[in-house]
PDB file of N, CA and C in Angstrom:
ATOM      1  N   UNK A   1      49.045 -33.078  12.224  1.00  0.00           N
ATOM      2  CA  UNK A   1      49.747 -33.781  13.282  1.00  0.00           C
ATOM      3  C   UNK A   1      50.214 -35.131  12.740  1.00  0.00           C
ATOM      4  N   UNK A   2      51.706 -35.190  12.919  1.00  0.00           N
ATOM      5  CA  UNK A   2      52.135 -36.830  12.153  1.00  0.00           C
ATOM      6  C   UNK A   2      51.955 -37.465  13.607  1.00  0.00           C
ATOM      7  N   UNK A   3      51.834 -38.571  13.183  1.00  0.00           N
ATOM      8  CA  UNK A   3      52.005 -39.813  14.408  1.00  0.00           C
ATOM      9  C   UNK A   3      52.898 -40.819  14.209  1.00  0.00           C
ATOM     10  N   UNK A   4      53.050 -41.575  15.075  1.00  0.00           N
ATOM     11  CA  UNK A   4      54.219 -42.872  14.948  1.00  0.00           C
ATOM     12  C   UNK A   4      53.704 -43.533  16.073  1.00  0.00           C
ATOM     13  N   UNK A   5      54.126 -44.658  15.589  1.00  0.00           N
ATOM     14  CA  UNK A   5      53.593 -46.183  16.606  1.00  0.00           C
ATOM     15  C   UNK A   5      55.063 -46.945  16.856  1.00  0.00           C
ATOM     16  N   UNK A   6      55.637 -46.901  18.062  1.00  0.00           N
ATOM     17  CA  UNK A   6      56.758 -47.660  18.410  1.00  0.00           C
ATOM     18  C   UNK A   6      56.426 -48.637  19.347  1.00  0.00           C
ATOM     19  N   UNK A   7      57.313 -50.023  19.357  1.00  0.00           N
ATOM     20  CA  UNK A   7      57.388 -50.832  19.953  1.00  0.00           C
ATOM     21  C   UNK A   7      58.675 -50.501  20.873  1.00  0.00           C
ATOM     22  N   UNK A   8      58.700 -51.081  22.092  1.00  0.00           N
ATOM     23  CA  UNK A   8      59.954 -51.029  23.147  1.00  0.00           C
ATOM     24  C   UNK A   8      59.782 -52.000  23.997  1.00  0.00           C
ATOM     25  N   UNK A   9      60.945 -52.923  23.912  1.00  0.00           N
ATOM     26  CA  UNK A   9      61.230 -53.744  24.883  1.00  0.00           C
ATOM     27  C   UNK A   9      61.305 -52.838  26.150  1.00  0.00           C
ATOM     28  N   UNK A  10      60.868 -53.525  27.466  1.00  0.00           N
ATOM     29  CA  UNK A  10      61.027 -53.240  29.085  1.00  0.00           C
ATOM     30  C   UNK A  10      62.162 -54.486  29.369  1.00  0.00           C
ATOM     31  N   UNK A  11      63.443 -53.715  30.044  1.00  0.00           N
ATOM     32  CA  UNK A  11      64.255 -54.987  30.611  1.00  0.00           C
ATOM     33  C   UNK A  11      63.863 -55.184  31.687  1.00  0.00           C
ATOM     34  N   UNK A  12      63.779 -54.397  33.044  1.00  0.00           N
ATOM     35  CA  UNK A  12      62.783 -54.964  34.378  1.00  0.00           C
ATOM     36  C   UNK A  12      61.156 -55.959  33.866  1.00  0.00           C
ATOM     37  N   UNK A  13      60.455 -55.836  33.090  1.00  0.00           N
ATOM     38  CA  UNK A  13      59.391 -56.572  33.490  1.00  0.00           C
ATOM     39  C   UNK A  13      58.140 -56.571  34.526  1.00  0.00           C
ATOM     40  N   UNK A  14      58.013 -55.194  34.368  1.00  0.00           N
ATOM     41  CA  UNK A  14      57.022 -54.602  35.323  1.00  0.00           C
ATOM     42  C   UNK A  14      55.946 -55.659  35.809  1.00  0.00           C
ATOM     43  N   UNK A  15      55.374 -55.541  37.023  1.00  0.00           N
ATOM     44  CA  UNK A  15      54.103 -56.306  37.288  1.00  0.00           C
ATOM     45  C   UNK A  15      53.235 -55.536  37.068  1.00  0.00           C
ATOM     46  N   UNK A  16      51.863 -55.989  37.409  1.00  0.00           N
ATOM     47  CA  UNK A  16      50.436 -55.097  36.559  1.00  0.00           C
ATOM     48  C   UNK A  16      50.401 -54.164  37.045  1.00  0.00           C
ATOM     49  N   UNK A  17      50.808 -53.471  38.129  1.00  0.00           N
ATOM     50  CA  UNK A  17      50.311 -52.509  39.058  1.00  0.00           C
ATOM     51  C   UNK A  17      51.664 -51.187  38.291  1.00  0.00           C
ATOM     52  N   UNK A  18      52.613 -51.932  38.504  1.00  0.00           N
ATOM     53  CA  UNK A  18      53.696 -51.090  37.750  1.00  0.00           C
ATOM     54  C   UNK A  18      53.342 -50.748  36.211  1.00  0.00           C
ATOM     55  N   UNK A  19      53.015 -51.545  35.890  1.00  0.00           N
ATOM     56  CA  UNK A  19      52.445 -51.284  33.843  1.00  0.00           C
ATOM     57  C   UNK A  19      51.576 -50.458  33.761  1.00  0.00           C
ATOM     58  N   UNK A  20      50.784 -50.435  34.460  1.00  0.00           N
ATOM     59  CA  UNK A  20      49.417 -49.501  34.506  1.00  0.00           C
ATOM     60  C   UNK A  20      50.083 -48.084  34.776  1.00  0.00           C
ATOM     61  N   UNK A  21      50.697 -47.831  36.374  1.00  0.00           N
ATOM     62  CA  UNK A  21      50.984 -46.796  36.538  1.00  0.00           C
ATOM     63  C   UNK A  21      52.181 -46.143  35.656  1.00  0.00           C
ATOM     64  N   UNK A  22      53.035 -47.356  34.820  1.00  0.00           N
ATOM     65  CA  UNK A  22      53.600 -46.596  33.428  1.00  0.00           C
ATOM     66  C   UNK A  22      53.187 -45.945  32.484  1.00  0.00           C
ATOM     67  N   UNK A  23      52.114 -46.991  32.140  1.00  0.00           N
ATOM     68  CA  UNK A  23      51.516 -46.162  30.768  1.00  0.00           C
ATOM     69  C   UNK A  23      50.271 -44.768  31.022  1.00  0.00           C
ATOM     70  N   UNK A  24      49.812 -45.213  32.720  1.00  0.00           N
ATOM     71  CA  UNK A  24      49.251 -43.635  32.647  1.00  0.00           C
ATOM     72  C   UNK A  24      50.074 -42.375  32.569  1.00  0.00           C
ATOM     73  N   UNK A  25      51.425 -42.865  33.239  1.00  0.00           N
ATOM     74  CA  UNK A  25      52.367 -41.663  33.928  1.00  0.00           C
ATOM     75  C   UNK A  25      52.689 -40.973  31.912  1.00  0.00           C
ATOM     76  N   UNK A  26      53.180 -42.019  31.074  1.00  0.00           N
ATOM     77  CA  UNK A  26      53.344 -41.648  29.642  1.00  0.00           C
ATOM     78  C   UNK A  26      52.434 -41.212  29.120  1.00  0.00           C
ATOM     79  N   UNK A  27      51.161 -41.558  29.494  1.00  0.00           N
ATOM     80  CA  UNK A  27      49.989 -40.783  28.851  1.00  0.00           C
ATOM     81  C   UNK A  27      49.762 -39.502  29.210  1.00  0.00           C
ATOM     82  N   UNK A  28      50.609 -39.187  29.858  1.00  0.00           N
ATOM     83  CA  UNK A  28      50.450 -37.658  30.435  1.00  0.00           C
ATOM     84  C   UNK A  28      51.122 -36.599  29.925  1.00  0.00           C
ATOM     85  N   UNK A  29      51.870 -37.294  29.682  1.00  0.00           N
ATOM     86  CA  UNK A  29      53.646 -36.480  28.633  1.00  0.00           C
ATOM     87  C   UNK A  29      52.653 -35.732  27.454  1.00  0.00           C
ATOM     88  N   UNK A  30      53.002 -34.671  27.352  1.00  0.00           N
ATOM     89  CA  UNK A  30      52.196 -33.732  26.261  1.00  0.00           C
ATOM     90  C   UNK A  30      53.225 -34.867  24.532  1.00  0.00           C
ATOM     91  N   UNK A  31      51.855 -34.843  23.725  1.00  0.00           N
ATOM     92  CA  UNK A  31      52.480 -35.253  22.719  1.00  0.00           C
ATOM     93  C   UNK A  31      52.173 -37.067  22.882  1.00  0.00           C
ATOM     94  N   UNK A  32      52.499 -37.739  23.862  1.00  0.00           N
ATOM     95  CA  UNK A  32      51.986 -39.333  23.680  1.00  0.00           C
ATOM     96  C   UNK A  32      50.335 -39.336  23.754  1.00  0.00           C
ATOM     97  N   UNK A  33      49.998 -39.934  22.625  1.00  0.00           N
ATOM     98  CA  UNK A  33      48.786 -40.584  22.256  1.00  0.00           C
ATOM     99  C   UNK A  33      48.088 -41.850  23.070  1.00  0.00           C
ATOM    100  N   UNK A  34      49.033 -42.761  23.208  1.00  0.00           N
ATOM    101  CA  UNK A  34      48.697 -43.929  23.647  1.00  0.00           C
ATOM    102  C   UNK A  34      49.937 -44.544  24.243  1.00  0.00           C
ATOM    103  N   UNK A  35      49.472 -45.098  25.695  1.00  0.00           N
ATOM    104  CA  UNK A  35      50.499 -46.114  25.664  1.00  0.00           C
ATOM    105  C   UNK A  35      50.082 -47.596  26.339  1.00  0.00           C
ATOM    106  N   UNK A  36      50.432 -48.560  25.888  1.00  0.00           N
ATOM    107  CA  UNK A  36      49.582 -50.159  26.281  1.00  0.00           C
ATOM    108  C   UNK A  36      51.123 -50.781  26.305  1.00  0.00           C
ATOM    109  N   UNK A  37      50.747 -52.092  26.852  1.00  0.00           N
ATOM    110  CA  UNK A  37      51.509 -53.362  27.254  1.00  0.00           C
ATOM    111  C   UNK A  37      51.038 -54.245  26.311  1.00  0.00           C
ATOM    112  N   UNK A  38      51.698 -55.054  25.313  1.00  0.00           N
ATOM    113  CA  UNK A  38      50.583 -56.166  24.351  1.00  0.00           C
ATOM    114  C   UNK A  38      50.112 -57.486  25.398  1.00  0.00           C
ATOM    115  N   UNK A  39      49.401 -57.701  25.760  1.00  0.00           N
ATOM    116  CA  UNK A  39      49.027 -58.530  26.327  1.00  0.00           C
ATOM    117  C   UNK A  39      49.224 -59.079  27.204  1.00  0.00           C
ATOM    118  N   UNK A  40      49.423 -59.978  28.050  1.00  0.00           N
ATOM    119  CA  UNK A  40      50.145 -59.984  29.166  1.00  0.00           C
ATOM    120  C   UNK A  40      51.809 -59.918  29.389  1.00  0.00           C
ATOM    121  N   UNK A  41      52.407 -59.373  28.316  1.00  0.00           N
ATOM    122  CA  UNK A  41      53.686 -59.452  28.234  1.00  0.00           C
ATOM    123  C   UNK A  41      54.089 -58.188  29.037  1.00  0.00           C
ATOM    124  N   UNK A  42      54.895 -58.418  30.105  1.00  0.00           N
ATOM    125  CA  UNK A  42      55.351 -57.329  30.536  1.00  0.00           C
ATOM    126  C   UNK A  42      56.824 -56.657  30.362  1.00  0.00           C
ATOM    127  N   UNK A  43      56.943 -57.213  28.862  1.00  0.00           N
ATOM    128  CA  UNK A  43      57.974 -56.718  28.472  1.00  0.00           C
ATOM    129  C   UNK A  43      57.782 -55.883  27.396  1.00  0.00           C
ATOM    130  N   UNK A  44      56.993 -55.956  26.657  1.00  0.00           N
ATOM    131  CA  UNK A  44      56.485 -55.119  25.347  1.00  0.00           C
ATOM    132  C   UNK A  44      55.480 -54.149  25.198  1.00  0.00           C
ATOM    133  N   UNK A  45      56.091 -52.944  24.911  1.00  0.00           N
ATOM    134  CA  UNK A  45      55.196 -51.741  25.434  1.00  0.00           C
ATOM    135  C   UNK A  45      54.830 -51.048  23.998  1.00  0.00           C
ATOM    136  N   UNK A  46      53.694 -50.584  23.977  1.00  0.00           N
ATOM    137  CA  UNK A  46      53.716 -50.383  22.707  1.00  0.00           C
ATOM    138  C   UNK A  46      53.389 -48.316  23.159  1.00  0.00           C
ATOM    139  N   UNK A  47      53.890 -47.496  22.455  1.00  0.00           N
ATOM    140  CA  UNK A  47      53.417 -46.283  22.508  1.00  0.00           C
ATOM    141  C   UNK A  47      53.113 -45.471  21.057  1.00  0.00           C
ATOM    142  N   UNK A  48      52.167 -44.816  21.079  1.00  0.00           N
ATOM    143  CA  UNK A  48      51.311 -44.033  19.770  1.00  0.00           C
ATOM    144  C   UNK A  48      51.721 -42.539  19.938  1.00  0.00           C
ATOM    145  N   UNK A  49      52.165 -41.860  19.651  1.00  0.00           N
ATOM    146  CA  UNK A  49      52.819 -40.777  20.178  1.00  0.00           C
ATOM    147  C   UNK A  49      53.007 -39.438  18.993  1.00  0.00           C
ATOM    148  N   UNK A  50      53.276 -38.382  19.326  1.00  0.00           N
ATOM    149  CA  UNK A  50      53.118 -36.994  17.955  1.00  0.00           C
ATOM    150  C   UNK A  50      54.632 -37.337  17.565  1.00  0.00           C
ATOM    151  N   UNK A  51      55.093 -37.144  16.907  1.00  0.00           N
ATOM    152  CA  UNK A  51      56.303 -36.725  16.022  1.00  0.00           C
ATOM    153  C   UNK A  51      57.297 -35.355  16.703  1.00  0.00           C
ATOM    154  N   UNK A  52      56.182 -34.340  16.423  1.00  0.00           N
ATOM    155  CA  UNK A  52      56.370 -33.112  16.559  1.00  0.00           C
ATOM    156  C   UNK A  52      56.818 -33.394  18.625  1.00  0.00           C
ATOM    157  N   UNK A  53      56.779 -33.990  19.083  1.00  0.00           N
ATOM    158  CA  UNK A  53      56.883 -33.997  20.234  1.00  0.00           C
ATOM    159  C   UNK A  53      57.933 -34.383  20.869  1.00  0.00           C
ATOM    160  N   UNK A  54      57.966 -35.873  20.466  1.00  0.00           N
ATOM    161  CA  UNK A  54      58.709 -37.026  20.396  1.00  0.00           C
ATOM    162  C   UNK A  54      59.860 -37.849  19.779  1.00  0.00           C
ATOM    163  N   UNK A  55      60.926 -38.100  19.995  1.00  0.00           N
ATOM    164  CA  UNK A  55      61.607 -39.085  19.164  1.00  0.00           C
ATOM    165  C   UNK A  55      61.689 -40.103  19.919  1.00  0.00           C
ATOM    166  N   UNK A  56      62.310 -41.092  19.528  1.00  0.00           N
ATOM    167  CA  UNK A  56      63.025 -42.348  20.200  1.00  0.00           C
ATOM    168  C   UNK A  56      63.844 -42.413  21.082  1.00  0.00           C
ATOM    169  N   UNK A  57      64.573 -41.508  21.179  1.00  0.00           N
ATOM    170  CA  UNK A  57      65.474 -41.093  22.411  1.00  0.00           C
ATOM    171  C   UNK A  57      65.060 -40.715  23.194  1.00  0.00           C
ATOM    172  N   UNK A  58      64.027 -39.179  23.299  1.00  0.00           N
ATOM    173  CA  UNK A  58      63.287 -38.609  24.286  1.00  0.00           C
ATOM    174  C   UNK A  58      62.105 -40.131  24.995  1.00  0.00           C
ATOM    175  N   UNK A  59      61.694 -40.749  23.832  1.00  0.00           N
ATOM    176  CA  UNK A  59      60.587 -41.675  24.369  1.00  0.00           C
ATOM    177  C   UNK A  59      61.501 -42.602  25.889  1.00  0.00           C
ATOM    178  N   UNK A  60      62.519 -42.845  25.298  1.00  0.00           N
ATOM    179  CA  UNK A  60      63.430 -44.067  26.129  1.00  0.00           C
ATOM    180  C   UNK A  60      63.258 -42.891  27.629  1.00  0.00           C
ATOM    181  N   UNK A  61      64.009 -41.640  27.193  1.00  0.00           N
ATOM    182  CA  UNK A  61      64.222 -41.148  28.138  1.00  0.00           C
ATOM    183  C   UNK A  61      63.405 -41.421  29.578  1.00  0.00           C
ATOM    184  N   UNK A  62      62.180 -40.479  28.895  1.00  0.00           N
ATOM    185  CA  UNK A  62      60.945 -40.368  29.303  1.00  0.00           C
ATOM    186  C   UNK A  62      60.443 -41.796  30.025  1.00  0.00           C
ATOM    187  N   UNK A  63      60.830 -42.912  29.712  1.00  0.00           N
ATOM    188  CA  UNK A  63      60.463 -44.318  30.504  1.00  0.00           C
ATOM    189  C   UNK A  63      61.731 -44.065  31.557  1.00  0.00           C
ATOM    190  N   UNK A  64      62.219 -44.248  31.379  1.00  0.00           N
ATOM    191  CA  UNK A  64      63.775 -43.906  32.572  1.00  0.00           C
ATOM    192  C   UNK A  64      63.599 -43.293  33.466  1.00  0.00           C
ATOM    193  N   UNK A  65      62.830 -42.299  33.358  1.00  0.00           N
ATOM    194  CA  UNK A  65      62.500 -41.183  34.356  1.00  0.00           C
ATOM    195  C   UNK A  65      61.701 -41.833  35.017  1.00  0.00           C
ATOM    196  N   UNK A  66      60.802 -43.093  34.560  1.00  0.00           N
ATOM    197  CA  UNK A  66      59.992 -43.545  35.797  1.00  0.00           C
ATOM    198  C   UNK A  66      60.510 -44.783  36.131  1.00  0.00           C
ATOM    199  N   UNK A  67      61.816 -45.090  36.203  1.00  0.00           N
ATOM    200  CA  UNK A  67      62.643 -46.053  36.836  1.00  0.00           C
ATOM    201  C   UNK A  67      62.780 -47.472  36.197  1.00  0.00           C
ATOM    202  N   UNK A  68      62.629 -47.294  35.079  1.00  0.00           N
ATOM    203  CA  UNK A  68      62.289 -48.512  33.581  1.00  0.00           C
ATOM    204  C   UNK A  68      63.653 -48.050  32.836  1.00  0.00           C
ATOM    205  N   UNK A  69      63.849 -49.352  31.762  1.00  0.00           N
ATOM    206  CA  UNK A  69      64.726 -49.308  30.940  1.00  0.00           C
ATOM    207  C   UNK A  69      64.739 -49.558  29.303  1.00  0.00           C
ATOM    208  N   UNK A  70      64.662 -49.516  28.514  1.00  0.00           N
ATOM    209  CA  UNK A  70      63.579 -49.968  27.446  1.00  0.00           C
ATOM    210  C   UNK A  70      64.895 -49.904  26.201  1.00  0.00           C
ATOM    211  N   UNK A  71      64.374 -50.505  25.282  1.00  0.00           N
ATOM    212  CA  UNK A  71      65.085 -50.461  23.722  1.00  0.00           C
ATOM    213  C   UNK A  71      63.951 -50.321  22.779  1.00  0.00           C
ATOM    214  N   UNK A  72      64.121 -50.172  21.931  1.00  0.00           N
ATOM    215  CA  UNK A  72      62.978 -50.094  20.550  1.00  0.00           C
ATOM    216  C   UNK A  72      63.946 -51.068  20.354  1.00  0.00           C
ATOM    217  N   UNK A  73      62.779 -51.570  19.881  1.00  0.00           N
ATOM    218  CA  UNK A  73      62.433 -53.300  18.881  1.00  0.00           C
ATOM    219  C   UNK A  73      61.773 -53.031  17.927  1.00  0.00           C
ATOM    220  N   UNK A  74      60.523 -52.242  17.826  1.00  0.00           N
ATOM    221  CA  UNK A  74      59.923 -52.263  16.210  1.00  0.00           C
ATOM    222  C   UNK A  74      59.271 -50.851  16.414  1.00  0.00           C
ATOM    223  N   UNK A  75      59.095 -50.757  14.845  1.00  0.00           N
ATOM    224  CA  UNK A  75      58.898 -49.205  14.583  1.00  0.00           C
ATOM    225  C   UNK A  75      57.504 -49.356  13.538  1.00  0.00           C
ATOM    226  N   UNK A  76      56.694 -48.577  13.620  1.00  0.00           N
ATOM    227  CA  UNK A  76      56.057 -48.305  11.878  1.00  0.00           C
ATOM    228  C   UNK A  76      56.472 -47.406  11.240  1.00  0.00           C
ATOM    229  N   UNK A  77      57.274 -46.798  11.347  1.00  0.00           N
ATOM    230  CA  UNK A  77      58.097 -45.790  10.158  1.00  0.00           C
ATOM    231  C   UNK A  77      60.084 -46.160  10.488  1.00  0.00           C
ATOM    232  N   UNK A  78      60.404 -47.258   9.779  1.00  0.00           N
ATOM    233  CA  UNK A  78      61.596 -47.760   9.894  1.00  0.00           C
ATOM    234  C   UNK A  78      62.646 -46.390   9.843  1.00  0.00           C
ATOM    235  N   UNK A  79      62.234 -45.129   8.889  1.00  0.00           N
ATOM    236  CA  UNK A  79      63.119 -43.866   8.785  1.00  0.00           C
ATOM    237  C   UNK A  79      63.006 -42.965   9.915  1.00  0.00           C
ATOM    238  N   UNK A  80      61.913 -43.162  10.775  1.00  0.00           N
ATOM    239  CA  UNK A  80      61.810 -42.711  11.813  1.00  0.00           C
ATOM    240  C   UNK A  80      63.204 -42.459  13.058  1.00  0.00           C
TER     241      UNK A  80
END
């Protein structure tokens, strides 16, 4: 199983109640590993996710669908 760790800007700016119920709703998606907020920033989402599952497009998607808007900002596999 490959993995990848992406960063994504949020343009709304969820409040806590909204962040939480984001990253559980993504943790559910077959294939995401992890998904967190870095710290109190409610703009920076970080998700851990399969390869085999996932790209960058589907990931964006997949936030969209729960009424969010997002960009990747940083990657750990730049060829990704």
């Amino acid at each position: 199983m490959e993995e990848d760790r992406v960063q994504i800007d949020i343009e709304e700016g969820p409040d806590a109640t909204e962040r939480s119920l984001l990253t559980t709703r993504l943790e559910q998606e077959h294939g995401v590993l992890g998904a967190w907020f870095l710290g109190d920033n409610p703009h920076r989402l970080r998700v851990r996710y399969e390869r085999a599952h996932f790209s960058h497009a589907t990931l964006l998607d997949a936030i969209a669908e729960h009424g969010f808007h997002g960009r990747i900002v940083g990657d750990d596999d730049p060829g990704a």
